[in-house]
Structure formats: structure tokens, C-alpha cells
C-alpha atoms as a PDB file:
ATOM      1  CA  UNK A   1      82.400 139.124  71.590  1.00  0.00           C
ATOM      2  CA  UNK A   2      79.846 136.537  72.572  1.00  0.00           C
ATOM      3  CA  UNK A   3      78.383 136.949  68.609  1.00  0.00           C
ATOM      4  CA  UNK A   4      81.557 135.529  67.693  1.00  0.00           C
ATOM      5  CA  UNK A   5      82.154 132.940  70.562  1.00  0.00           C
ATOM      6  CA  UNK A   6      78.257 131.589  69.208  1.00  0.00           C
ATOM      7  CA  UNK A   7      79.373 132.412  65.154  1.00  0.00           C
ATOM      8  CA  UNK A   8      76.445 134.697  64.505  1.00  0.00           C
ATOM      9  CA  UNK A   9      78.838 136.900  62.711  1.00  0.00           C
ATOM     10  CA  UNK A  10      80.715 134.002  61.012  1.00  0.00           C
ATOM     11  CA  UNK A  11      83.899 135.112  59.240  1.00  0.00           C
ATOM     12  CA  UNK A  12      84.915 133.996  55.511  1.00  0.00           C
ATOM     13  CA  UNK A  13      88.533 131.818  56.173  1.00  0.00           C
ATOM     14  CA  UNK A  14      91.622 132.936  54.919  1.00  0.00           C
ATOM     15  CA  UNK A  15      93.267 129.995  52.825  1.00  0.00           C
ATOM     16  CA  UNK A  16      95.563 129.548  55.820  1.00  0.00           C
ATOM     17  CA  UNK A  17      92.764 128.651  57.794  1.00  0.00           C
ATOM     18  CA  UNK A  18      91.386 126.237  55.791  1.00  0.00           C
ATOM     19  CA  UNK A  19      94.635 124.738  55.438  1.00  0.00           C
ATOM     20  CA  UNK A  20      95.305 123.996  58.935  1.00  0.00           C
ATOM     21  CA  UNK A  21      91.790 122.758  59.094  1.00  0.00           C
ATOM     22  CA  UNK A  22      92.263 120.674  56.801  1.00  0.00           C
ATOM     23  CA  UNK A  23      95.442 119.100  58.374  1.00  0.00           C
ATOM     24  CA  UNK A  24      94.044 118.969  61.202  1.00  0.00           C
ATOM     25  CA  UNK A  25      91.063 116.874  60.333  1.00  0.00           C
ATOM     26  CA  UNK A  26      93.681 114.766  58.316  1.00  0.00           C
ATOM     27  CA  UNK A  27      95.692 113.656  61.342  1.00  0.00           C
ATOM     28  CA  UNK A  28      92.357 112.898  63.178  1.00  0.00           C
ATOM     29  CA  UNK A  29      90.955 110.893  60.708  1.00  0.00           C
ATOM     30  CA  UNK A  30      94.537 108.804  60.995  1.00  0.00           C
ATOM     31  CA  UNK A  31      94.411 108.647  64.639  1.00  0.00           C
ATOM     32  CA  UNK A  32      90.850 107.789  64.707  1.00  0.00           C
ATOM     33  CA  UNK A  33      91.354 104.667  62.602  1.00  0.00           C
ATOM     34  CA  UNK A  34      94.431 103.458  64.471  1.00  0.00           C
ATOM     35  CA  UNK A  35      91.957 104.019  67.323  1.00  0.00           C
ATOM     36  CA  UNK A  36      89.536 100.849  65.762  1.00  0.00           C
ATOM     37  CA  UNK A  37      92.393  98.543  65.564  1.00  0.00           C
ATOM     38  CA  UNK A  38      91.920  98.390  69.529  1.00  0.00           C
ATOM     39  CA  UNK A  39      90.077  95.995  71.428  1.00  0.00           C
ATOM     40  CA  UNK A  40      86.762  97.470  72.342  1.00  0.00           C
ATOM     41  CA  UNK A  41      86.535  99.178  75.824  1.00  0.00           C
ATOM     42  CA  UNK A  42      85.546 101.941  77.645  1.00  0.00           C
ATOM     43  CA  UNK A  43      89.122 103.582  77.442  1.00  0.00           C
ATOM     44  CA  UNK A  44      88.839 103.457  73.205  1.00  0.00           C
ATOM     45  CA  UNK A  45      85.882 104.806  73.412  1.00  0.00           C
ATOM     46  CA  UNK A  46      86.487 108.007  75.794  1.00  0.00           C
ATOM     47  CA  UNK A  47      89.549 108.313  73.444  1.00  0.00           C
ATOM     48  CA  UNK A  48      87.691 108.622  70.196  1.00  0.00           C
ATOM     49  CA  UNK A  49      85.716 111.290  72.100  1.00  0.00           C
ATOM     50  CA  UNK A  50      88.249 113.123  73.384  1.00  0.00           C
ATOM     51  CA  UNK A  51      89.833 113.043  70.352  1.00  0.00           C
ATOM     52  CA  UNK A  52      86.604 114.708  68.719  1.00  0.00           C
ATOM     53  CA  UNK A  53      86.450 117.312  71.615  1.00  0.00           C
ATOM     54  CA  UNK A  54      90.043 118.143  70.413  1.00  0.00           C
ATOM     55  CA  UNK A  55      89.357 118.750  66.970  1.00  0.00           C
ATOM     56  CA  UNK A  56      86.339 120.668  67.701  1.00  0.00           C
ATOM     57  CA  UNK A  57      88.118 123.117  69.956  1.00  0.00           C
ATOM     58  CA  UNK A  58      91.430 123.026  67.767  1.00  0.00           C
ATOM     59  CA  UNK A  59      88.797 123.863  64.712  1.00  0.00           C
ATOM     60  CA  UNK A  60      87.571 126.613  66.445  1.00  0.00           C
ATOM     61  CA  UNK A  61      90.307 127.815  67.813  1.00  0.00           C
ATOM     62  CA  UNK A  62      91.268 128.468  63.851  1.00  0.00           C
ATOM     63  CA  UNK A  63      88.309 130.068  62.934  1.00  0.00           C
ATOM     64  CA  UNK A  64      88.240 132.845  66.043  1.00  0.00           C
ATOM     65  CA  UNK A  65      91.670 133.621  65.416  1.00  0.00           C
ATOM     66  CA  UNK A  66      92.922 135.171  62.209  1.00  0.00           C
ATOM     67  CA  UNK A  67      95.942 133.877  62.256  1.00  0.00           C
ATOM     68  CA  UNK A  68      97.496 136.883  61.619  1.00  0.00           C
ATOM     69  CA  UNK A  69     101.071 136.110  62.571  1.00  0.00           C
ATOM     70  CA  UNK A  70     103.884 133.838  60.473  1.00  0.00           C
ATOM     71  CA  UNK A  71     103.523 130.384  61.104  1.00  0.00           C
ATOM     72  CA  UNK A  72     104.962 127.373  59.763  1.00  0.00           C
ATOM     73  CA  UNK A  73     102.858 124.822  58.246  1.00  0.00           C
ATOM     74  CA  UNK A  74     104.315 121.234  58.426  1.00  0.00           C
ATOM     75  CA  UNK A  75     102.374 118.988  55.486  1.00  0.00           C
ATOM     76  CA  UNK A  76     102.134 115.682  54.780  1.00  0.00           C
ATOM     77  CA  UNK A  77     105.134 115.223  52.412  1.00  0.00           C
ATOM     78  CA  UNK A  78     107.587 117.262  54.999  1.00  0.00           C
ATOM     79  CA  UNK A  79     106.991 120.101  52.777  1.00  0.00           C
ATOM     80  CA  UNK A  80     106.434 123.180  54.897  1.00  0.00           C
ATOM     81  CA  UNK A  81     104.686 126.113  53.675  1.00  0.00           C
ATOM     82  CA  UNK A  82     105.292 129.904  55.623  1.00  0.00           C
ATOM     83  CA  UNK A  83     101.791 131.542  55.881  1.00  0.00           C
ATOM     84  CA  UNK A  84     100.973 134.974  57.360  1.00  0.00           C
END
């Protein structure tokens, strides 16, 4: 288990995974820059780092798990997409 929790034994992602990845990183990268229309301060910037942290763990989170059950993938376009 801890080979895992430290990727030594990193797995090849299923296309679901890199979807949701890829969404995810997506709606960061919006947040982040409504983030910079703020006035600088220490609040913004503990944001912008949590908001890091929580695309880290969220990031991870896919990769550990397979994923293995049916979820439903809200896009961009309100296109949703079944996967699983």
C-alpha cells in the first residue's frame, strides 16, 4: 500500500482518469485567474494555495482510485459523458 500512496508502482490512467484530470485542472486554472483580479493580500494568497493543495489531493485522489464505478462526467459545454 505505501508503494502506491509514494507512486513507486505508478499505474497507466484509464481515459476516464485523464478526463477528470483534465477538468479538473480546467476549473482551477479558471478559478485561479479570477483569483488575480483581487487586490493583493494575505487572504488571495492562502487561497491560491489552498486552491493548489486541492487540486493536488483531488489529482491524486484520481490516480489511486480506478474509478471503477459509473460516474457522470459534467463538461464544459453541459454535455455529460457516463464513464465506468
Amino acid at each position: 500500500m505505501s508503494k502506491d500512496i509514494f507512486g513507486l508502482h505508478p499505474s497507466k490512467l484509464s481515459e476516464y482518469q485523464h478526463d477528470i484530470i483534465y477538468q479538473i485542472k480546467c476549473k482551477a486554472v479558471e478559478l485561479s485567474d479570477m483569483y488575480d483580479e483581487l487586490v493583493d493580500s494575505r487572504e488571495k494568497s492562502i487561497a491560491k494555495t489552498n486552491l493548489e493543495q486541492s487540486v493536488m489531493w483531488a489529482v491524486k485522489s484520481c490516480c489511486i482510485n480506478d474509478g471503477d464505478e459509473d460516474i457522470d462526467i459534467k463538461f464544459e459545454k453541459g454535455d455529460s459523458k457516463k464513464v465506468g
